[in-house]
N, C-alpha and C. Protein backbone atom coordinates (compact mmCIF):
# COMPACT_ATOMS: atom_id res chain seq x y z
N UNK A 1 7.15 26.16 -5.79
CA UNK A 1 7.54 25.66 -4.49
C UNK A 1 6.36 25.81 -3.53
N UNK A 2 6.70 24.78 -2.06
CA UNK A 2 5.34 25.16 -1.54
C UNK A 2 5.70 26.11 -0.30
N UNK A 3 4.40 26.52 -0.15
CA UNK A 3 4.41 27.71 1.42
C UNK A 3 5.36 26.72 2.81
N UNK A 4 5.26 27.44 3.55
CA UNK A 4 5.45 26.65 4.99
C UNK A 4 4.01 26.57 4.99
N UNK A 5 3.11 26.64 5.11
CA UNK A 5 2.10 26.45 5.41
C UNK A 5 1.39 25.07 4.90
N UNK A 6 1.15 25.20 3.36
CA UNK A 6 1.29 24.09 2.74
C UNK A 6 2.25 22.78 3.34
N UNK A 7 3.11 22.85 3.35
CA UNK A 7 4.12 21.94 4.02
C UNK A 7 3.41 21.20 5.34
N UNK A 8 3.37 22.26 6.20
CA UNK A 8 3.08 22.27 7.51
C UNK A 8 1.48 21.10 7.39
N UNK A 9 0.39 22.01 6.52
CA UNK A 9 -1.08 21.11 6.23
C UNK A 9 -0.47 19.85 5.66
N UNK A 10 0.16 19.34 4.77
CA UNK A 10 0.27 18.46 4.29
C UNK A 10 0.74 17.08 5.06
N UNK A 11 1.60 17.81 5.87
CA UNK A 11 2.49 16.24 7.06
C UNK A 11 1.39 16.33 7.80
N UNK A 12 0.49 17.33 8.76
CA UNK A 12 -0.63 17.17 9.20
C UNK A 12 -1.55 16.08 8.77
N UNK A 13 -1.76 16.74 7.68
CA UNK A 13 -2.96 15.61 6.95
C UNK A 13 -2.49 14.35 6.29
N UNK A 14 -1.48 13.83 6.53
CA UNK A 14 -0.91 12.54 6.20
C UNK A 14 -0.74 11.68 7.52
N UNK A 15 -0.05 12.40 8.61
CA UNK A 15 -0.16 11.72 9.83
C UNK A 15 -1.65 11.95 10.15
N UNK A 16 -2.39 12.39 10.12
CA UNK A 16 -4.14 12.17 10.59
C UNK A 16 -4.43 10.70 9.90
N UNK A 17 -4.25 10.91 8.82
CA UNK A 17 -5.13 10.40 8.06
C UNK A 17 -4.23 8.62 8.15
N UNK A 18 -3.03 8.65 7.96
CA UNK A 18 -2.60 7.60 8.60
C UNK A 18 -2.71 6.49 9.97
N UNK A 19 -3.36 8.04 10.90
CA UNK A 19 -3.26 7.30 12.16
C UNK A 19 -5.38 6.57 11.93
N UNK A 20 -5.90 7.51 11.19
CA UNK A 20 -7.32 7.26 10.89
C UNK A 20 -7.24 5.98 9.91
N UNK A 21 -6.26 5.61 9.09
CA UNK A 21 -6.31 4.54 8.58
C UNK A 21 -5.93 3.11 9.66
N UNK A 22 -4.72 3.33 10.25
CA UNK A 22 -4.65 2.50 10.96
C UNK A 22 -5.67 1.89 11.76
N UNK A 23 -6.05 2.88 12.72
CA UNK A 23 -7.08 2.71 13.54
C UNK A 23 -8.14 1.36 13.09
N UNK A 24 -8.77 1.99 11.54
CA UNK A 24 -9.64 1.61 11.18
C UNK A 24 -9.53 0.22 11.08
N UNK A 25 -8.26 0.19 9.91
CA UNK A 25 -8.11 -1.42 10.08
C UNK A 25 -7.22 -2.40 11.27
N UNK A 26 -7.31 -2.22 12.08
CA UNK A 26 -7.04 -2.40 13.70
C UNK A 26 -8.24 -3.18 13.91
N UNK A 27 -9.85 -2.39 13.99
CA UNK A 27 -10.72 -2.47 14.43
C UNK A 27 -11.38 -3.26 13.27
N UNK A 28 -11.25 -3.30 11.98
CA UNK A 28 -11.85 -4.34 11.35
C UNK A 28 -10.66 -5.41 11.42
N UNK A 29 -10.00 -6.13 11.91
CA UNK A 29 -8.99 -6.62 11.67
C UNK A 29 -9.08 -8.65 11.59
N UNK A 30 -10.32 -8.35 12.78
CA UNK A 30 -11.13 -10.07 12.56
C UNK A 30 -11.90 -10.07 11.01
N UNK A 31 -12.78 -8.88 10.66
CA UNK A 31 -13.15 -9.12 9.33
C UNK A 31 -11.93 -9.73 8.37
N UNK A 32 -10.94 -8.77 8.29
CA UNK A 32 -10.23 -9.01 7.06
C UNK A 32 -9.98 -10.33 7.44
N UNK A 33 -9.30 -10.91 8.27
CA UNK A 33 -8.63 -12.25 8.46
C UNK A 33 -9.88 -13.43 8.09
N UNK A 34 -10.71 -13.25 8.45
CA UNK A 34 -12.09 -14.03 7.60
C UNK A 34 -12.37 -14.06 6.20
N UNK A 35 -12.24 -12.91 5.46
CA UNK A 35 -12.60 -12.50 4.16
C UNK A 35 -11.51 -12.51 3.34
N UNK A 36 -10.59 -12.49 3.71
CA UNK A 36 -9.43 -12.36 2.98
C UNK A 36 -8.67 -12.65 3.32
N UNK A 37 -8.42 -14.29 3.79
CA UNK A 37 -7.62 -15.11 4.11
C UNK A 37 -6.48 -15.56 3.36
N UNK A 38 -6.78 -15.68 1.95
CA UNK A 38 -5.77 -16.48 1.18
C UNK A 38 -5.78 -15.33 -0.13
N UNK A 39 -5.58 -13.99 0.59
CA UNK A 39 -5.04 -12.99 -0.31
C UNK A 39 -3.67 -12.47 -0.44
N UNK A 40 -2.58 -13.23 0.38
CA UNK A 40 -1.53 -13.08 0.03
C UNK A 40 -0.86 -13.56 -1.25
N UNK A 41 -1.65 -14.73 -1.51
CA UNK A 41 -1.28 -15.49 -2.50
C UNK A 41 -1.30 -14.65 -3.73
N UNK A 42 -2.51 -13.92 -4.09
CA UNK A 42 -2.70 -13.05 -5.01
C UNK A 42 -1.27 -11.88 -4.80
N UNK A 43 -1.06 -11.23 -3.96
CA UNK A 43 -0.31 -10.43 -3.95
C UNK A 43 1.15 -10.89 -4.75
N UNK A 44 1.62 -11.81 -4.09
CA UNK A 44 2.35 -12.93 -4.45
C UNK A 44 2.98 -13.13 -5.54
N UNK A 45 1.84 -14.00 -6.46
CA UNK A 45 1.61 -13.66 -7.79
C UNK A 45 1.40 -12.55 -8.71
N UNK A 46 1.25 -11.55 -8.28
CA UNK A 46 1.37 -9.51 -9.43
C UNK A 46 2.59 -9.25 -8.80
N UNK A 47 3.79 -9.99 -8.08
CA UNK A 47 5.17 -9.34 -7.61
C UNK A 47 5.88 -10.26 -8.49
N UNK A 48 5.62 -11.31 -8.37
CA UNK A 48 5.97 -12.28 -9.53
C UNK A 48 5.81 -12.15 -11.01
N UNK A 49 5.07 -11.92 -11.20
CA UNK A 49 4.23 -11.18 -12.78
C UNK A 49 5.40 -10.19 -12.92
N UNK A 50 5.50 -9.18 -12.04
CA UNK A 50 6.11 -7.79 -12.61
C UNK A 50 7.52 -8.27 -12.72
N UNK A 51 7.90 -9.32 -11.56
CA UNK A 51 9.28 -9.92 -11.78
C UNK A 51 9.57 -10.25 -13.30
N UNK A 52 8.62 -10.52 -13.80
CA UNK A 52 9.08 -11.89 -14.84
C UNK A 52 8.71 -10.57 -15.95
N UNK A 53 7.92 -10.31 -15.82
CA UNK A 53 7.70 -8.98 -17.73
C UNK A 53 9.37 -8.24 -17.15
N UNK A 54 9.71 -7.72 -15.88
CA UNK A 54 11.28 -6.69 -15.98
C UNK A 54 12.16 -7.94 -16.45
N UNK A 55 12.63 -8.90 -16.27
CA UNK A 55 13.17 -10.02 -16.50
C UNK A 55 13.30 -10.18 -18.18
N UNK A 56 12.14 -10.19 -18.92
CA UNK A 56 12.06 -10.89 -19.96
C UNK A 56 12.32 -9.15 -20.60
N UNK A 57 11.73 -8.37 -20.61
CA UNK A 57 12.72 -7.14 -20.69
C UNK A 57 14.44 -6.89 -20.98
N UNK A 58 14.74 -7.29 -19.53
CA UNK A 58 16.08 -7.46 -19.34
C UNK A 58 17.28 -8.34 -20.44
N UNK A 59 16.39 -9.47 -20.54
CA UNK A 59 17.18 -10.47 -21.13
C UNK A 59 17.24 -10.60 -22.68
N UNK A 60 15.74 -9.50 -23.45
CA UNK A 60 15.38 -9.31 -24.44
C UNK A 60 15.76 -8.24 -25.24
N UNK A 61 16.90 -7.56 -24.41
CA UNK A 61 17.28 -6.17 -24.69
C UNK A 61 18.51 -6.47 -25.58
């Protein structure tokens, strides 16, 4: 099990590091929309993918 302490560092260092992530991409936020414009599509497609292998799984059982 963990300490209070442990506990305590851990939500610490998740909200830091969350609010340090945000931030970051906030401030690059014109990059990404330039560079990685038509990356939803990709995403898209590996939710679809995983759809279809649990699917063919499913139906193959």
């Amino acid at each position: 099990m963990f300490s209070k302490g442990q506990i305590i560092f851990g939500v610490l260092f998740f909200v830091v590091f969350a609010i340090i992530i945000g931030y970051t991409y906030r401030k690059d936020l014109k990059l990404h929309k330039r560079f990685y414009a038509g990356s939803i599509w990709i995403l898209i497609a590996f939710i679809a993918f995983i759809l279809f292998i649990t699917a063919i799984k499913f139906f193959l059982k």
